[in-house]
Protein backbone atom coordinates (compact mmCIF):
# COMPACT_ATOMS: atom_id res chain seq x y z
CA UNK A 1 -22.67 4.61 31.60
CA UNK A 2 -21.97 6.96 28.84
CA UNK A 3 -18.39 6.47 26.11
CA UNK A 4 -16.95 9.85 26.33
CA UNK A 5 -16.96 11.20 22.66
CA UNK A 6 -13.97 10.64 20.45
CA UNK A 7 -12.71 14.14 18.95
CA UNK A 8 -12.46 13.50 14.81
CA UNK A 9 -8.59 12.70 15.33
CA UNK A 10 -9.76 9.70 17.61
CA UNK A 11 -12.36 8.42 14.97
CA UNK A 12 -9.70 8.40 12.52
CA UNK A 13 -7.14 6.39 13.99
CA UNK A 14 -9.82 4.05 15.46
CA UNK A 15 -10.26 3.15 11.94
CA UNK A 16 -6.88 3.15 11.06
CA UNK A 17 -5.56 -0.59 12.08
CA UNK A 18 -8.84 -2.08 10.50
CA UNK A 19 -8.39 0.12 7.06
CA UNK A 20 -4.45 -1.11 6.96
CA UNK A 21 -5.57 -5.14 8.04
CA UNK A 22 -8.29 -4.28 4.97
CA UNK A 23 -5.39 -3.35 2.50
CA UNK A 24 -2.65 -6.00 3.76
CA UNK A 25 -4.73 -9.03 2.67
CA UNK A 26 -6.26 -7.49 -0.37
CA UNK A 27 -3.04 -6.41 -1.58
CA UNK A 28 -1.38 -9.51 -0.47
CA UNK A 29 -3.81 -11.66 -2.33
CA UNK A 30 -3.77 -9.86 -5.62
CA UNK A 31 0.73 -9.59 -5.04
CA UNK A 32 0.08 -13.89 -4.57
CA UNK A 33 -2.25 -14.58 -7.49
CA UNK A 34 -1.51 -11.86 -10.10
CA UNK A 35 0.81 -12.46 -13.00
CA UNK A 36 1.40 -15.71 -11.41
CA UNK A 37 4.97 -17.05 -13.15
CA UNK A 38 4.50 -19.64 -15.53
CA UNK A 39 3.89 -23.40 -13.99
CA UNK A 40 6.97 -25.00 -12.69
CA UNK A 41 8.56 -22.11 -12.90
CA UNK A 42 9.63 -20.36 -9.09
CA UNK A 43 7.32 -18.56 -6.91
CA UNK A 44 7.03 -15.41 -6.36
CA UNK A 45 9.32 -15.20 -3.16
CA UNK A 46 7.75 -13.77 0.14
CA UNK A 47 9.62 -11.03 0.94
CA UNK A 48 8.02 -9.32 -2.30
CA UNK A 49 4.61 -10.60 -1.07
CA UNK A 50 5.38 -8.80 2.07
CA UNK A 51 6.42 -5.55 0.65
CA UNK A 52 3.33 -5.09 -1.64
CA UNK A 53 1.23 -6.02 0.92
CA UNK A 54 2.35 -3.32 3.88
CA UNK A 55 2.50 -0.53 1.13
CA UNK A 56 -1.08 -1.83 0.40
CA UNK A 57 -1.69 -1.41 4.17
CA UNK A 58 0.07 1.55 4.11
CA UNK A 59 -1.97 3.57 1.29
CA UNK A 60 -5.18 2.21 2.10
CA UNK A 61 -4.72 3.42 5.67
CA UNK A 62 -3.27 6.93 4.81
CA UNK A 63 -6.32 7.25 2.23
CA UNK A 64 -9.07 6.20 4.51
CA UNK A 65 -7.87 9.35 6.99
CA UNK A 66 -7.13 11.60 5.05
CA UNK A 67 -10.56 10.95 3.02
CA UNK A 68 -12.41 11.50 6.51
CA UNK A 69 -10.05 14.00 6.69
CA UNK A 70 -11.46 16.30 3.27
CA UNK A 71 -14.98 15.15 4.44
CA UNK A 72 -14.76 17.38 7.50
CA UNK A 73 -12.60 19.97 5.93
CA UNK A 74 -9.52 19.34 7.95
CA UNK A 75 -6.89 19.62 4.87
CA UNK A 76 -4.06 19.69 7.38
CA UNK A 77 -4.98 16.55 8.62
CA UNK A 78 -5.50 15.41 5.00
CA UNK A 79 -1.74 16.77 3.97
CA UNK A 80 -0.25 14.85 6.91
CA UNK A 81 -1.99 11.57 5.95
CA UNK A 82 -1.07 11.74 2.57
CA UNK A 83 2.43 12.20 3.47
CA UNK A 84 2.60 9.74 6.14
CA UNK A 85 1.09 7.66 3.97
CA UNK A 86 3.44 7.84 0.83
CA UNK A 87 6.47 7.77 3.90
CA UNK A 88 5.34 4.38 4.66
CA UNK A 89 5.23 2.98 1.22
CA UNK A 90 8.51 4.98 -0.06
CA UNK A 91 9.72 3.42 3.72
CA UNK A 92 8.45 -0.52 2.47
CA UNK A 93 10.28 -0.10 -0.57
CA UNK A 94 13.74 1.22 0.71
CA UNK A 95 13.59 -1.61 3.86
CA UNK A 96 12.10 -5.00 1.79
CA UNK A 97 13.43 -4.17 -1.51
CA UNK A 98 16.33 -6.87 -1.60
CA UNK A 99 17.70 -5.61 -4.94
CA UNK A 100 17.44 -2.26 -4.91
CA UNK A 101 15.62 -2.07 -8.29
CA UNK A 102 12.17 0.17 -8.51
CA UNK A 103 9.11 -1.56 -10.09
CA UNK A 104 9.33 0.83 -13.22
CA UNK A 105 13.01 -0.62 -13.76
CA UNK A 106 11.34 -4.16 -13.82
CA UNK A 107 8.53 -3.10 -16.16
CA UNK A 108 11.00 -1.35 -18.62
CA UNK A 109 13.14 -4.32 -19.15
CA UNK A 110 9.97 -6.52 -20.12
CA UNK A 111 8.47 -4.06 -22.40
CA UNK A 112 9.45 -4.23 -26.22
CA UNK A 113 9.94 -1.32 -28.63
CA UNK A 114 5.77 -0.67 -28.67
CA UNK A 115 5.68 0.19 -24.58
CA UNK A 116 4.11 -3.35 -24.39
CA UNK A 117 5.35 -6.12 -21.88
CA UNK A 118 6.74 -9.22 -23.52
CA UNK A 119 4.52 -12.27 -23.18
């Protein structure tokens, strides 16, 4: 018995669950072990770990699509990845940030004078 061919809008979001599983643990990993705080100092806490990770998801998903997407020369499909895809992160920030504060606000305060982080 034959599969009955997926149309290019069914290949895509085949993918898509595997592509945003692919960029949850990667980005979850590197949000856990990068610019780990010093030892005996607090962990990072998990709610940040979550947030990095489903905007990881979240852009590696969009850019998987809307890659296929260019491939076949469906920019409107491409377009509405993209923009789902920056939804969903701009969405993870608004909903798990618990102080309101941007990453480039936390970055400023711990650069000096030189555009350098403090060590």
């Amino acid at each position: 018995m034959k599969r009955p061919k997926r149309g290019a809008a069914g290949a895509a979001t085949g993918e898509l669950p595997g592509a945003f599983a692919r960029g949850f643990v990667a980005t979850a990993l590197l949000a856990t072990l990068q610019d780990r705080p010093a030892p005996g100092a607090a962990p990072l806490p998990g709610r940040s770990i979550l947030r990095h990770a489903i905007q990881g998801g979240t852009a590696l998903a969009a850019g998987s699509v809307a890659a296929d997407a260019l491939l076949r020369r469906d920019y409107v499909l491409a377009l509405a990845a993209a923009t789902a895809g920056a939804a969903g992160v701009l969405a993870a920030e608004y909903l798990l940030n618990p102080a309101g504060e941007s990453a480039g606000d936390r970055r400023v305060e711990k650069e000096n004078g030189h555009g350098r982080e403090e060590e």
